[in-house]
N, C-alpha and C. Protein backbone atom coordinates (compact mmCIF):
# COMPACT_ATOMS: atom_id res chain seq x y z
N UNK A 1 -19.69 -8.16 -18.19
CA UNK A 1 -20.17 -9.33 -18.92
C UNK A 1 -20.02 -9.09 -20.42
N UNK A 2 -19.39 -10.22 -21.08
CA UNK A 2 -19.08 -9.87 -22.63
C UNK A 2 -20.64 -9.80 -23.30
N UNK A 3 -21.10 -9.17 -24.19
CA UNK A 3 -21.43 -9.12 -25.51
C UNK A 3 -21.79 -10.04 -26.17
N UNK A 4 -22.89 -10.81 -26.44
CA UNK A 4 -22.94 -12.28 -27.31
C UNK A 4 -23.00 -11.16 -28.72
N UNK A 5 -23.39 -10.46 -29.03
CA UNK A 5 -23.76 -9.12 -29.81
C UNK A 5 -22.64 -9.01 -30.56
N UNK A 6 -21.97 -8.92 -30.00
CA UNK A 6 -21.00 -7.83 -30.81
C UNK A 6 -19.86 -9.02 -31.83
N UNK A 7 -19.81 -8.28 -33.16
CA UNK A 7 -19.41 -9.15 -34.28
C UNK A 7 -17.79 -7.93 -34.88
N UNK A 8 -17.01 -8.31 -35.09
CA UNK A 8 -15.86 -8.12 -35.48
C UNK A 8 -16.14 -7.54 -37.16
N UNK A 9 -16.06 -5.75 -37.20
CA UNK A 9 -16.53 -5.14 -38.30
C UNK A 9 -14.96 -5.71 -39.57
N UNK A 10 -15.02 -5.80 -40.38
CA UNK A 10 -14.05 -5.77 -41.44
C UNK A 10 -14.04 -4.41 -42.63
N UNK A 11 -12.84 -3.62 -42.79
CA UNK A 11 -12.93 -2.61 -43.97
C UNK A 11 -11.79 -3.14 -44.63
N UNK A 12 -12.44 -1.93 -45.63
CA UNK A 12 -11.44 -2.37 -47.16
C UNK A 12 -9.74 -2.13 -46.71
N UNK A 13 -9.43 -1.05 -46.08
CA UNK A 13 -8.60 -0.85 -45.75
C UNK A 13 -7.79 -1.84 -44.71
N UNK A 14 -6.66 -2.49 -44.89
CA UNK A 14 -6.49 -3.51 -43.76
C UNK A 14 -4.98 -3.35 -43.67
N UNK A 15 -4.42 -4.15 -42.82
CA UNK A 15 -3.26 -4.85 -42.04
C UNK A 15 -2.30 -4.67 -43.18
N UNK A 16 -2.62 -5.09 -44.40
CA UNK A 16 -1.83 -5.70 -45.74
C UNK A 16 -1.63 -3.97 -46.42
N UNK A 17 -2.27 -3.83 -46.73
CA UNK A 17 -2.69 -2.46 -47.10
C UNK A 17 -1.90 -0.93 -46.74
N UNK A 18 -2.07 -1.22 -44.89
CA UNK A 18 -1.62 -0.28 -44.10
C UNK A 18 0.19 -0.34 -44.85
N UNK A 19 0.49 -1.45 -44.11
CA UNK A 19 1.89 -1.88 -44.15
C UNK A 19 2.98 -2.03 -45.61
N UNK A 20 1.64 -1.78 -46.52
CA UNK A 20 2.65 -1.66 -48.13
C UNK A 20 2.56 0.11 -48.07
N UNK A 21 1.74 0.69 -47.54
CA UNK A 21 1.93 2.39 -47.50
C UNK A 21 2.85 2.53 -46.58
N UNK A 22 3.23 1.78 -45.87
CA UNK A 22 4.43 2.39 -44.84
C UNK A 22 5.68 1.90 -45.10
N UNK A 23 5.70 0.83 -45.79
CA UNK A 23 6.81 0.15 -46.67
C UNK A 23 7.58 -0.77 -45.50
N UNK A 24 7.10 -1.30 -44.57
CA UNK A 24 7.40 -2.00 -43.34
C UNK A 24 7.01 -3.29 -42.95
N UNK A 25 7.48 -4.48 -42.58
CA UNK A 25 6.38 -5.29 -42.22
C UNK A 25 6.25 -5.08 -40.64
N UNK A 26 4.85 -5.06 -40.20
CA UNK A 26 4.39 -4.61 -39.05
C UNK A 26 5.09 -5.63 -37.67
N UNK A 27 5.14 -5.44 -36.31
CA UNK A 27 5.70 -6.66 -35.88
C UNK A 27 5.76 -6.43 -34.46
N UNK A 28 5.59 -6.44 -33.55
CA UNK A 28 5.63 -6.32 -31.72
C UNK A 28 6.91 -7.02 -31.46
N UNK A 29 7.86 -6.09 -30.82
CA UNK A 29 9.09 -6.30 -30.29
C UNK A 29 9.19 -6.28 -28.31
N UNK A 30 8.84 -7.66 -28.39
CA UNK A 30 8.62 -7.72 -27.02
C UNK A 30 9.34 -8.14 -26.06
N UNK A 31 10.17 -6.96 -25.23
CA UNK A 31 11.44 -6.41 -24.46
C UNK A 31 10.89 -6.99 -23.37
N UNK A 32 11.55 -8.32 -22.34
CA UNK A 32 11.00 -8.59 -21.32
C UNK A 32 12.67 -8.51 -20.29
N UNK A 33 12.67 -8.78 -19.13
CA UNK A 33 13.19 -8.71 -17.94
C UNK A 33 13.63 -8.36 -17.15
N UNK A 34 13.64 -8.22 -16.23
CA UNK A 34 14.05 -7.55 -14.90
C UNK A 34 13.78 -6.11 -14.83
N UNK A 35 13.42 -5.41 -13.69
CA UNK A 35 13.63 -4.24 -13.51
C UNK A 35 14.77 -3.79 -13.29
N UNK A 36 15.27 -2.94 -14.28
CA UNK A 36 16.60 -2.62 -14.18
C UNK A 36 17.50 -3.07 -15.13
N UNK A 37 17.09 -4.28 -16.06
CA UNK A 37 18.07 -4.93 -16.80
C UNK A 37 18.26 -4.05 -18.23
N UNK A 38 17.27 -3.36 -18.62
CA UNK A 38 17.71 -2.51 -19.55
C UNK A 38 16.72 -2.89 -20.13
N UNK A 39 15.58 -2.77 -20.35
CA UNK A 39 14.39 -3.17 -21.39
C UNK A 39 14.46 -1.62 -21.94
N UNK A 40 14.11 -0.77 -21.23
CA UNK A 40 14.07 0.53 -21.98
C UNK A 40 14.76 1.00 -22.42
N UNK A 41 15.82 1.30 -22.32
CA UNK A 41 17.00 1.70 -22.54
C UNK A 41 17.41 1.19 -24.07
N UNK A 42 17.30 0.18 -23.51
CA UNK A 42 17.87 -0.92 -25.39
C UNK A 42 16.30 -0.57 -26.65
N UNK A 43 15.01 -1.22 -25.92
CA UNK A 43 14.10 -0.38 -26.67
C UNK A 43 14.06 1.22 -26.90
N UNK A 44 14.68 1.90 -26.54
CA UNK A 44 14.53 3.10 -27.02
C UNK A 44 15.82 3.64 -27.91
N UNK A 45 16.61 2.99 -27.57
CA UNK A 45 17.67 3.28 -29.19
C UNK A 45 17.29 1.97 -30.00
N UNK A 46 16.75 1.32 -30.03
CA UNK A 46 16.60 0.54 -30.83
C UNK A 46 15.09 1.11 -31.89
N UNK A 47 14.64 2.17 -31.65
CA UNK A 47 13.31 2.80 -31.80
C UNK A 47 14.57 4.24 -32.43
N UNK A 48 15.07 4.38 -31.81
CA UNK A 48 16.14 5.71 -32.25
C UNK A 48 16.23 5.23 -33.74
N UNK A 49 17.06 3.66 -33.96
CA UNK A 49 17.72 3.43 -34.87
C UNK A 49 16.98 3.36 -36.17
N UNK A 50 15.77 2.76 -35.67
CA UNK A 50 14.48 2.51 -36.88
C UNK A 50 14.05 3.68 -37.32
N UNK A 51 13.95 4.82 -36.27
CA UNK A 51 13.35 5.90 -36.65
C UNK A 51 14.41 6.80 -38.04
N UNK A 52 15.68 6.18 -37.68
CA UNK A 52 16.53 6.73 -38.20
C UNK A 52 16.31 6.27 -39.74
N UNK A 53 16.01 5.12 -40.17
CA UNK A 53 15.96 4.42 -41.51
C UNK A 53 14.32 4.89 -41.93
N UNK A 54 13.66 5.61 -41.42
CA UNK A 54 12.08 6.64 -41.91
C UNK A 54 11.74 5.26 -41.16
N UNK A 55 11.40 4.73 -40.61
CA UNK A 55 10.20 3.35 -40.29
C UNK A 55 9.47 4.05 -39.08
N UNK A 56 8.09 3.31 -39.31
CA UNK A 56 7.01 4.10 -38.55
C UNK A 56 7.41 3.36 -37.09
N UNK A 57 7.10 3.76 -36.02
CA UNK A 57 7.29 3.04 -34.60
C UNK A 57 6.49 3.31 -33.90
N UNK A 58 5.78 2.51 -32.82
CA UNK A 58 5.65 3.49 -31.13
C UNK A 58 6.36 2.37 -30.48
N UNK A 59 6.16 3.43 -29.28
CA UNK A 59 7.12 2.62 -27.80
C UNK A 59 6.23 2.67 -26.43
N UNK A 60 5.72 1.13 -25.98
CA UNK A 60 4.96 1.37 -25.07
C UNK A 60 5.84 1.07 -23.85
N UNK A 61 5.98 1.67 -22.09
CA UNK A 61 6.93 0.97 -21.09
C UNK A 61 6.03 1.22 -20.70
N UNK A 62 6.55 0.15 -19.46
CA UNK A 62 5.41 -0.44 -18.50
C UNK A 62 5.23 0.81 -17.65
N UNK A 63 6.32 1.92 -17.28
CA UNK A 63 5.61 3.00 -16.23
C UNK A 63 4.61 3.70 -16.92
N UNK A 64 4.64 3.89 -17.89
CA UNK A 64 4.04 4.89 -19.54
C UNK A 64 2.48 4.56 -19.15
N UNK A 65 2.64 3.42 -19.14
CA UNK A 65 0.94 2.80 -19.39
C UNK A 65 0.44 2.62 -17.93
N UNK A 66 0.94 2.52 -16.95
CA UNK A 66 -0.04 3.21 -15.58
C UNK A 66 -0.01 4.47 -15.19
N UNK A 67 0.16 5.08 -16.52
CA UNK A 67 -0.10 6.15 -15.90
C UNK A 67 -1.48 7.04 -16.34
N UNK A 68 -2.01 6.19 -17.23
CA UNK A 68 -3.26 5.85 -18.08
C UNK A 68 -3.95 4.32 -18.22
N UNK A 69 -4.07 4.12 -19.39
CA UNK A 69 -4.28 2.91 -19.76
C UNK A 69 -4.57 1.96 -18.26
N UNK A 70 -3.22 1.72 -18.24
CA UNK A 70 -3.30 0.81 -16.86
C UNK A 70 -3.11 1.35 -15.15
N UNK A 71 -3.80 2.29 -15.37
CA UNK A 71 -3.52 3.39 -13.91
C UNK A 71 -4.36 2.97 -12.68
N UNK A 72 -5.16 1.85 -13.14
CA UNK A 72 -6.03 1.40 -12.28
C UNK A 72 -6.10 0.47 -11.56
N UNK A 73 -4.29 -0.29 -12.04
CA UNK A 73 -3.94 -1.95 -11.70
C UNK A 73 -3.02 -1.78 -10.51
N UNK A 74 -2.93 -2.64 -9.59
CA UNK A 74 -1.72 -2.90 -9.10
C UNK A 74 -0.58 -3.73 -9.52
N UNK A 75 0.10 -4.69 -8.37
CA UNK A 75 0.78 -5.52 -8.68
C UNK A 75 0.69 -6.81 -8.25
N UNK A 76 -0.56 -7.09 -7.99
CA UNK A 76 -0.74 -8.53 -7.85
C UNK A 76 -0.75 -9.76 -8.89
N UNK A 77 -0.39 -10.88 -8.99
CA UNK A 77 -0.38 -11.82 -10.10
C UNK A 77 -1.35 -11.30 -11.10
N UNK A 78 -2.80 -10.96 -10.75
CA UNK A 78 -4.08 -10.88 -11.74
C UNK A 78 -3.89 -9.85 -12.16
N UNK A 79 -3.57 -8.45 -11.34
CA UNK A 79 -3.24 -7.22 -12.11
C UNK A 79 -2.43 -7.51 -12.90
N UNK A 80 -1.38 -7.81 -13.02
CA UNK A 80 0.28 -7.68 -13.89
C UNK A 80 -0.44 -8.95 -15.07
N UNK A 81 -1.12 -9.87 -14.75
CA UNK A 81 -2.08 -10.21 -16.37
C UNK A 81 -2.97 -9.54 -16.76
N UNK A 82 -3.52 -8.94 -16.35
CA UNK A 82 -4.19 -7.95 -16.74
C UNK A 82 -3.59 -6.75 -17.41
N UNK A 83 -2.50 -6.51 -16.60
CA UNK A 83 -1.73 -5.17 -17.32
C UNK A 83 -1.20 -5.85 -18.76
N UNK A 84 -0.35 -6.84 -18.73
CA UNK A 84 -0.37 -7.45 -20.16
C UNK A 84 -0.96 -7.43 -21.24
N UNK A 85 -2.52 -7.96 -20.35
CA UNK A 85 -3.20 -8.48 -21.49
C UNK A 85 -3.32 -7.12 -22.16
N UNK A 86 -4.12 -5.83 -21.34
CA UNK A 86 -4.17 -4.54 -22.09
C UNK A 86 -3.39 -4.22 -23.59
N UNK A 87 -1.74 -4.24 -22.63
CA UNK A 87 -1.10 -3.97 -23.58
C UNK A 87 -0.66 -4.89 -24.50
N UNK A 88 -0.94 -6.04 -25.08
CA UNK A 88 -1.20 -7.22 -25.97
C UNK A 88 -2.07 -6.68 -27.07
N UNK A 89 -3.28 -6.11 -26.08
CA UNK A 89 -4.42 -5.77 -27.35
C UNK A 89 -4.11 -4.34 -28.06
N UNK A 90 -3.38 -3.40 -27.44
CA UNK A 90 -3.48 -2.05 -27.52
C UNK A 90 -2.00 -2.34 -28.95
N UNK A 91 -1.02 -3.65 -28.82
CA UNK A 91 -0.32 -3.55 -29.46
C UNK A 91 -0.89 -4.48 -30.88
N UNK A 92 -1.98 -5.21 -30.86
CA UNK A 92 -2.46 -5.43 -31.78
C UNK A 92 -2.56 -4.44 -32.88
N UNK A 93 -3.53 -4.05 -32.15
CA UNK A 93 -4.28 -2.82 -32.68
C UNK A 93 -3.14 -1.81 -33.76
N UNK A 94 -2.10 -1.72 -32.96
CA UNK A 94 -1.01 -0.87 -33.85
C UNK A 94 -0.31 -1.53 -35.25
N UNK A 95 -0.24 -2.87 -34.99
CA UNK A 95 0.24 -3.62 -35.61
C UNK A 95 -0.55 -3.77 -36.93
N UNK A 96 -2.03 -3.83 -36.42
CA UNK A 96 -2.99 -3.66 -37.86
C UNK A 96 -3.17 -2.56 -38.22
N UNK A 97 -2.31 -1.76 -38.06
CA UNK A 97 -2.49 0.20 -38.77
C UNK A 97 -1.04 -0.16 -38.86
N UNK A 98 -0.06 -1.26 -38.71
CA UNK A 98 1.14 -1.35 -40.18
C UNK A 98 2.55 -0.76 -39.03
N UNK A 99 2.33 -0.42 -37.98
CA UNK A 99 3.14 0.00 -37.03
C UNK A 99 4.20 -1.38 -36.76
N UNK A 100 5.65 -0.72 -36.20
CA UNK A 100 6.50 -1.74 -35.51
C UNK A 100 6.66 -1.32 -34.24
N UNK A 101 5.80 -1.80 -33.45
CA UNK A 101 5.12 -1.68 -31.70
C UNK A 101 6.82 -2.24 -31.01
N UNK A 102 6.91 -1.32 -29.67
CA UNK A 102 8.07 -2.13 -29.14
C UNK A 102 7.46 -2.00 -27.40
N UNK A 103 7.60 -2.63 -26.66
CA UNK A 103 6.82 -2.32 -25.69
C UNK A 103 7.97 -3.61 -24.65
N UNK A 104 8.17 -2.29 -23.87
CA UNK A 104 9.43 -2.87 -22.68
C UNK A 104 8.03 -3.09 -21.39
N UNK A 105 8.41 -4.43 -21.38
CA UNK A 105 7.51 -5.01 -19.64
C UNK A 105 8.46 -6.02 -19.06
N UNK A 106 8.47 -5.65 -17.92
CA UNK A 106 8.91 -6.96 -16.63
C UNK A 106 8.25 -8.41 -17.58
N UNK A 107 6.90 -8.27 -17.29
CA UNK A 107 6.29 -9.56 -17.96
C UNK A 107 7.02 -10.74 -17.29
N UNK A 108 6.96 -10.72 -16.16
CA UNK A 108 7.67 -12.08 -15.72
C UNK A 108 7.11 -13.51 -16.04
N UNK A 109 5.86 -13.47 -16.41
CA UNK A 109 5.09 -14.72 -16.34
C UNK A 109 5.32 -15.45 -17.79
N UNK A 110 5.45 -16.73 -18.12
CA UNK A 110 5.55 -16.99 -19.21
C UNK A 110 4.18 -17.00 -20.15
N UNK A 111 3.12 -17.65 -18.97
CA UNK A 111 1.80 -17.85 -19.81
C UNK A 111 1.49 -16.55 -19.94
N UNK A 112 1.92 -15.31 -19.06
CA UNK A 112 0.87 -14.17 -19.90
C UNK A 112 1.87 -13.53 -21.47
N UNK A 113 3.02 -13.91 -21.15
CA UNK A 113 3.95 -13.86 -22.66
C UNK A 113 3.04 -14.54 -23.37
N UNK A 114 2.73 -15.97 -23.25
CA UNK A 114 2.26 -16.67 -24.58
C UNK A 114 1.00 -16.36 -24.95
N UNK A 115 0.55 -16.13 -23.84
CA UNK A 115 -1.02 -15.12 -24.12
C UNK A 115 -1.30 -14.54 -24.92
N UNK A 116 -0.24 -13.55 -24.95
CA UNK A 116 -0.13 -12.29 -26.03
C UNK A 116 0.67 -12.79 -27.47
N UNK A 117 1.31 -13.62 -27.28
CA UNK A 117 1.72 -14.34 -28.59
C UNK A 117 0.83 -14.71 -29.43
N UNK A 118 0.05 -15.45 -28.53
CA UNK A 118 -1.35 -16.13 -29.76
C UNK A 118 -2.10 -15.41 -29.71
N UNK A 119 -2.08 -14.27 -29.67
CA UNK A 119 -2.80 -13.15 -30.57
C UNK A 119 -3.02 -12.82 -31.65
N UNK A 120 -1.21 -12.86 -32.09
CA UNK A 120 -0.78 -12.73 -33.15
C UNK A 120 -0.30 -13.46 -34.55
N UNK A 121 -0.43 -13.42 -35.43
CA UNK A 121 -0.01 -14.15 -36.77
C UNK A 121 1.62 -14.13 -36.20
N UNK A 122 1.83 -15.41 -36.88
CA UNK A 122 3.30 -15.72 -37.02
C UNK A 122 4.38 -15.18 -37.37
N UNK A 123 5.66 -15.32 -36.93
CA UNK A 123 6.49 -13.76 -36.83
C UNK A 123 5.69 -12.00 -36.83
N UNK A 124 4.62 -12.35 -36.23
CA UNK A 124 4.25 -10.60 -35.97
C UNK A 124 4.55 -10.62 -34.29
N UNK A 125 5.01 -11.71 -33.58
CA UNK A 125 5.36 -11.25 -32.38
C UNK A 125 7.04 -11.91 -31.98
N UNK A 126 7.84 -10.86 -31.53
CA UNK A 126 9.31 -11.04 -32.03
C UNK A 126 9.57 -10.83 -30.05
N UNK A 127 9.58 -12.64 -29.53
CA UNK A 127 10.21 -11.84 -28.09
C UNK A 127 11.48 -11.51 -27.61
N UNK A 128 11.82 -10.69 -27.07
CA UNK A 128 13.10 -10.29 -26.64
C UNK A 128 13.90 -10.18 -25.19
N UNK A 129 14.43 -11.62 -24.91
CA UNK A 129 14.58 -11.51 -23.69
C UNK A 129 15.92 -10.59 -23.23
N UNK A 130 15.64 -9.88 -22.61
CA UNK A 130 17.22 -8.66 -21.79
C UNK A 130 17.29 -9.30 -20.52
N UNK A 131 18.46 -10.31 -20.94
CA UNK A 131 18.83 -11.17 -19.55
C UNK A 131 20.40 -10.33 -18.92
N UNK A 132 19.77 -9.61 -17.56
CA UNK A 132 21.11 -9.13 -16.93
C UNK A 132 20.51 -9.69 -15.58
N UNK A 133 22.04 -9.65 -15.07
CA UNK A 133 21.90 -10.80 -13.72
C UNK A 133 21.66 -9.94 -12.79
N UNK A 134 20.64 -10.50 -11.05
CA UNK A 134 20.04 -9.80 -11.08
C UNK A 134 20.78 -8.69 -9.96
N UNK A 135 22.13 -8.95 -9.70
CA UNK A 135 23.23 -8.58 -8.70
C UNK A 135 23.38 -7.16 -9.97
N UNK A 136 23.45 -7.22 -11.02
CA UNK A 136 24.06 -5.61 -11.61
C UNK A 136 22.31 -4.99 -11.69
N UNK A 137 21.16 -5.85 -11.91
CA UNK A 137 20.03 -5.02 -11.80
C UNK A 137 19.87 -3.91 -10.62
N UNK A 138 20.19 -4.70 -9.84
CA UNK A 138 20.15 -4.00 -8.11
C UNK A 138 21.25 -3.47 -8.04
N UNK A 139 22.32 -3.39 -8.81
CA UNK A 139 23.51 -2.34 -8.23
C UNK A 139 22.57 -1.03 -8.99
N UNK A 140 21.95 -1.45 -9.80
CA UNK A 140 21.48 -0.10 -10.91
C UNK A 140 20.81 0.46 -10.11
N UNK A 141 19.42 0.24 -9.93
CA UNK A 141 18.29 0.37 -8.70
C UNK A 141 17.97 1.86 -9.28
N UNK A 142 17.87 2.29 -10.41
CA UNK A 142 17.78 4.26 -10.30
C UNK A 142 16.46 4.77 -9.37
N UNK A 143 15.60 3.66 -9.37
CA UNK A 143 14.52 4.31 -9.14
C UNK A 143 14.27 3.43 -7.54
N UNK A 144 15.19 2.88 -6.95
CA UNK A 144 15.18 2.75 -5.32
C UNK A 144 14.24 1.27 -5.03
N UNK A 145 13.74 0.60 -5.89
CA UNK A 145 12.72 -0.12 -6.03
C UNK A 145 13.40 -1.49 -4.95
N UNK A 146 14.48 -2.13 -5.30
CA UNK A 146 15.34 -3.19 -4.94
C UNK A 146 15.90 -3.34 -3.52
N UNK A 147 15.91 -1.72 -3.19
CA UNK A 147 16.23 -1.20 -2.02
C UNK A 147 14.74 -1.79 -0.75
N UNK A 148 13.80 -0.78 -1.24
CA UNK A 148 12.41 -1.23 -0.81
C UNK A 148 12.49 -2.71 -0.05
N UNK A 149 12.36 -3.07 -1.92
CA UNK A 149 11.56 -4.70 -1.57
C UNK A 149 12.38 -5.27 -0.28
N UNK A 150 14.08 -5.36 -0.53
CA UNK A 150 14.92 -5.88 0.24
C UNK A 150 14.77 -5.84 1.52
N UNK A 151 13.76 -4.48 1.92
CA UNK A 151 13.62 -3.88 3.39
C UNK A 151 12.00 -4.31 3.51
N UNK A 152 11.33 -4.93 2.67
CA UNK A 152 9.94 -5.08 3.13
C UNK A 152 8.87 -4.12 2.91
N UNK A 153 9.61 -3.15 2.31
CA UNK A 153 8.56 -1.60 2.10
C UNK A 153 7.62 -2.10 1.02
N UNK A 154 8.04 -2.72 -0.13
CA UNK A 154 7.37 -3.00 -0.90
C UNK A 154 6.91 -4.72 -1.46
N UNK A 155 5.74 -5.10 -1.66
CA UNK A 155 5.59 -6.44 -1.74
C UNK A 155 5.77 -6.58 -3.03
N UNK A 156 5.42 -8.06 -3.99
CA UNK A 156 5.69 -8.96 -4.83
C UNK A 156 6.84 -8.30 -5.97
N UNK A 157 7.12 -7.87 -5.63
CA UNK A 157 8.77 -7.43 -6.34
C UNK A 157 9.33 -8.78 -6.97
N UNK A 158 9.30 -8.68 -8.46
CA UNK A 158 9.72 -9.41 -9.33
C UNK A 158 11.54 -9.70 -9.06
N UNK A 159 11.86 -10.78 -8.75
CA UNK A 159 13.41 -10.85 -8.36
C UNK A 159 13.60 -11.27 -6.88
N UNK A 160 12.98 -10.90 -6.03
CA UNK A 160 12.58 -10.75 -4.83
C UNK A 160 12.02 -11.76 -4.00
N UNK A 161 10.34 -11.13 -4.31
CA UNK A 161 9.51 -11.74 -3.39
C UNK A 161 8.95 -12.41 -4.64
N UNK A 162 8.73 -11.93 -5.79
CA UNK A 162 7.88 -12.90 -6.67
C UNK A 162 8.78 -12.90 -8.24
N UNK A 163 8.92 -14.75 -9.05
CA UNK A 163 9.55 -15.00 -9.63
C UNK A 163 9.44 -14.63 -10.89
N UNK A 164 10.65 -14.56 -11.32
CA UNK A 164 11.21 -13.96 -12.70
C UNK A 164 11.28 -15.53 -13.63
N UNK A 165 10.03 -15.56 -14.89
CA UNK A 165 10.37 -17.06 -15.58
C UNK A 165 10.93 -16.45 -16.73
N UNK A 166 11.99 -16.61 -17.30
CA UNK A 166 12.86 -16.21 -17.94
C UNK A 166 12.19 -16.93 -19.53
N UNK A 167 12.23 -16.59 -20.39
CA UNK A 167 11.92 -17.51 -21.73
C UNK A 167 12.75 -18.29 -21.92
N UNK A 168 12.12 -19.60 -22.12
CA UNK A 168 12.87 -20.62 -22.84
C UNK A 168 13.85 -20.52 -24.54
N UNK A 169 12.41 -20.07 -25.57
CA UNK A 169 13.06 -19.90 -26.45
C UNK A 169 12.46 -18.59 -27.40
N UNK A 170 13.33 -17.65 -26.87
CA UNK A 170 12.82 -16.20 -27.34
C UNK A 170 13.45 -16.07 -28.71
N UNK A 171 12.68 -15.21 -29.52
CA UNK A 171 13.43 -14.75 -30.74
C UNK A 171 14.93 -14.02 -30.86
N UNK A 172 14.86 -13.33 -29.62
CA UNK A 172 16.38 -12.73 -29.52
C UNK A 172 16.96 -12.29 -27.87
N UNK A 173 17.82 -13.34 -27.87
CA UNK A 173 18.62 -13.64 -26.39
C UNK A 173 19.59 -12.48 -26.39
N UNK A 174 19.39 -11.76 -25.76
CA UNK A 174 20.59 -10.61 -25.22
C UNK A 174 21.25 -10.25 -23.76
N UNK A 175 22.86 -10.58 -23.67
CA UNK A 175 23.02 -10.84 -22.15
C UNK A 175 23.45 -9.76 -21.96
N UNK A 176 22.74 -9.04 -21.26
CA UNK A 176 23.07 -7.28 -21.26
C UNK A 176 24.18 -6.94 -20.27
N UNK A 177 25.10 -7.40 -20.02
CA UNK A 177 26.30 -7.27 -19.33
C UNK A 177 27.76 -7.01 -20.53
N UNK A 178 28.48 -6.29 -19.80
CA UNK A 178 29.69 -6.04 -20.40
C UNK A 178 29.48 -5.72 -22.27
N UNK A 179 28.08 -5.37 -22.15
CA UNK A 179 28.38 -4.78 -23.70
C UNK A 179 27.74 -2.94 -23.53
N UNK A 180 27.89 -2.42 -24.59
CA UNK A 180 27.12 -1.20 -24.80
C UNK A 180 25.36 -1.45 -25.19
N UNK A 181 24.81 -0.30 -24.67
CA UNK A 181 23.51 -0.05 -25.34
C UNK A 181 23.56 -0.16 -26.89
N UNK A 182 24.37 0.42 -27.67
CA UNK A 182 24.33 0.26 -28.62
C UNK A 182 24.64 -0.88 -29.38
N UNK A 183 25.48 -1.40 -28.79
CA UNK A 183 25.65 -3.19 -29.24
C UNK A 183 24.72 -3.83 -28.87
N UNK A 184 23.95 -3.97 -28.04
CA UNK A 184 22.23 -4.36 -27.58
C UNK A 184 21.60 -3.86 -28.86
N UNK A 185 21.42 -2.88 -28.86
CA UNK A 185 20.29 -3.15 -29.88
C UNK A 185 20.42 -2.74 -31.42
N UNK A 186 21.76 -3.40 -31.64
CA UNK A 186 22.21 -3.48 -33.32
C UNK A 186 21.50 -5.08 -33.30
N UNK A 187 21.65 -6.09 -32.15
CA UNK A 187 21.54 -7.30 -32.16
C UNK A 187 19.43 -7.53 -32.79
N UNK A 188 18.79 -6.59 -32.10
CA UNK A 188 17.74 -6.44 -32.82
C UNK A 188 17.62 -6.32 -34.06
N UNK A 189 18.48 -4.90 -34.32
CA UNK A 189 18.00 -4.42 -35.55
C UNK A 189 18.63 -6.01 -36.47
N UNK A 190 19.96 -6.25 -36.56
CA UNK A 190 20.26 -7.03 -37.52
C UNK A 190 18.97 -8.31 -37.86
N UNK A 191 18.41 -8.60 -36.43
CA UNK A 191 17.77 -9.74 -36.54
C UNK A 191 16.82 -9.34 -37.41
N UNK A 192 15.79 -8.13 -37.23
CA UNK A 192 14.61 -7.38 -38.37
C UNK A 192 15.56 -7.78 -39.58
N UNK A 193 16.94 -6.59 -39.89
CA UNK A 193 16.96 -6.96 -41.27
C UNK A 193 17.03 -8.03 -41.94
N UNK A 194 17.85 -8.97 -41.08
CA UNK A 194 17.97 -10.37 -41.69
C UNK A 194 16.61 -11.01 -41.70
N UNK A 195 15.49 -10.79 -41.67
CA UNK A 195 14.47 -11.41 -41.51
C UNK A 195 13.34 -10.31 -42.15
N UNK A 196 13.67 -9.29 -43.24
CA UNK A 196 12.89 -8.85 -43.66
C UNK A 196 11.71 -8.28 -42.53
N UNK A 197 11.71 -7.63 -42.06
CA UNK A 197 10.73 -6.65 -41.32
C UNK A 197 11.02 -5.19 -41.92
N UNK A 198 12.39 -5.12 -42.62
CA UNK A 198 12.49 -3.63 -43.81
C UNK A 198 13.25 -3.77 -44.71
């Protein structure tokens, strides 16, 4: 049960503050689709590349965070909003200590995307849809998952048994077929620079 109590402390030190000492504007880069389509992969050289220009980063993936944080959820509709919402707030939080948060999730749902959007001040949430079709996701399969579902071993499998809502209108459309990792996520970075995030 929430708290009627509890009031939102304010210090001198803030958001504005953090982010002129780090020389960055702060911003959640939010890597959504498919298992398998490359959310991590592209977020993590794309975290390579930033790291490379001194910019502060973390990188949250969705296995990362049940293995803590969210170790306690499954995969039912309410868990997987729930797992969101967590990591929504946990990427707040970074964002007001001046950080550029990148955090690869399935996130199939649109409302728990927009959920976590209106969290945030305007351009501090940058979504990123990694649209690969879902015939090369499942040729990928590293981790056997596609195999499973296909055989019934495993239930609500995003692609599968339960639906993938793709974003309508994301900040940055990437069709992760027939290019390199590294051409994936120059398409980020250019979008930051052209848009002042460094």
């Amino acid at each position: 049960m929430r708290c009627n109590q509890v009031v939102w402390q304010s210090f001198p030190v803030n958001k504005k503050t953090r982010s002129q000492l780090l020389g960055q504007r702060p911003c959640v880069l939010w890597f959504t689709g498919l298992s398998g389509s490359g959310k991590s992969t592209i977020a993590g050289a794309v975290e390579s590349m930033l790291a490379e220009r001194l910019l502060h980063t973390y990188l949250m993936d969705g296995d990362n965070v049940r293995h803590g944080l969210c170790g306690d959820l499954g995969f039912s509709d309410a868990d997987r909003a729930e797992n969101i919402r967590r990591v929504g707030e946990i990427a707040s939080l970074m964002i007001d200590a001046g950080l550029i948060v990148l955090t690869a999730f399935i996130s199939p749902f649109c409302s728990n995307r927009n959920m976590v959007r209106a969290r945030f001040e305007e351009g501090d949430f940058i979504e990123i849809h990694i649209d690969t079709p879902l015939s090369i996701c499942e040729s990928r399969d590293s981790k056997g998952l596609y195999k499973k579902a296909r055989a019934g071993e495993i239930s609500n499998f995003t692609g599968i048994d339960s639906p993938y809502e793709a974003p309508e209108t994301p900040e940055i459309h990437i069709q992760n077929y027939n290019i390199s990792v590294q051409m994936a996520a120059e398409q980020v970075i250019d979008y930051l620079s052209q848009n002042g995030y460094f």
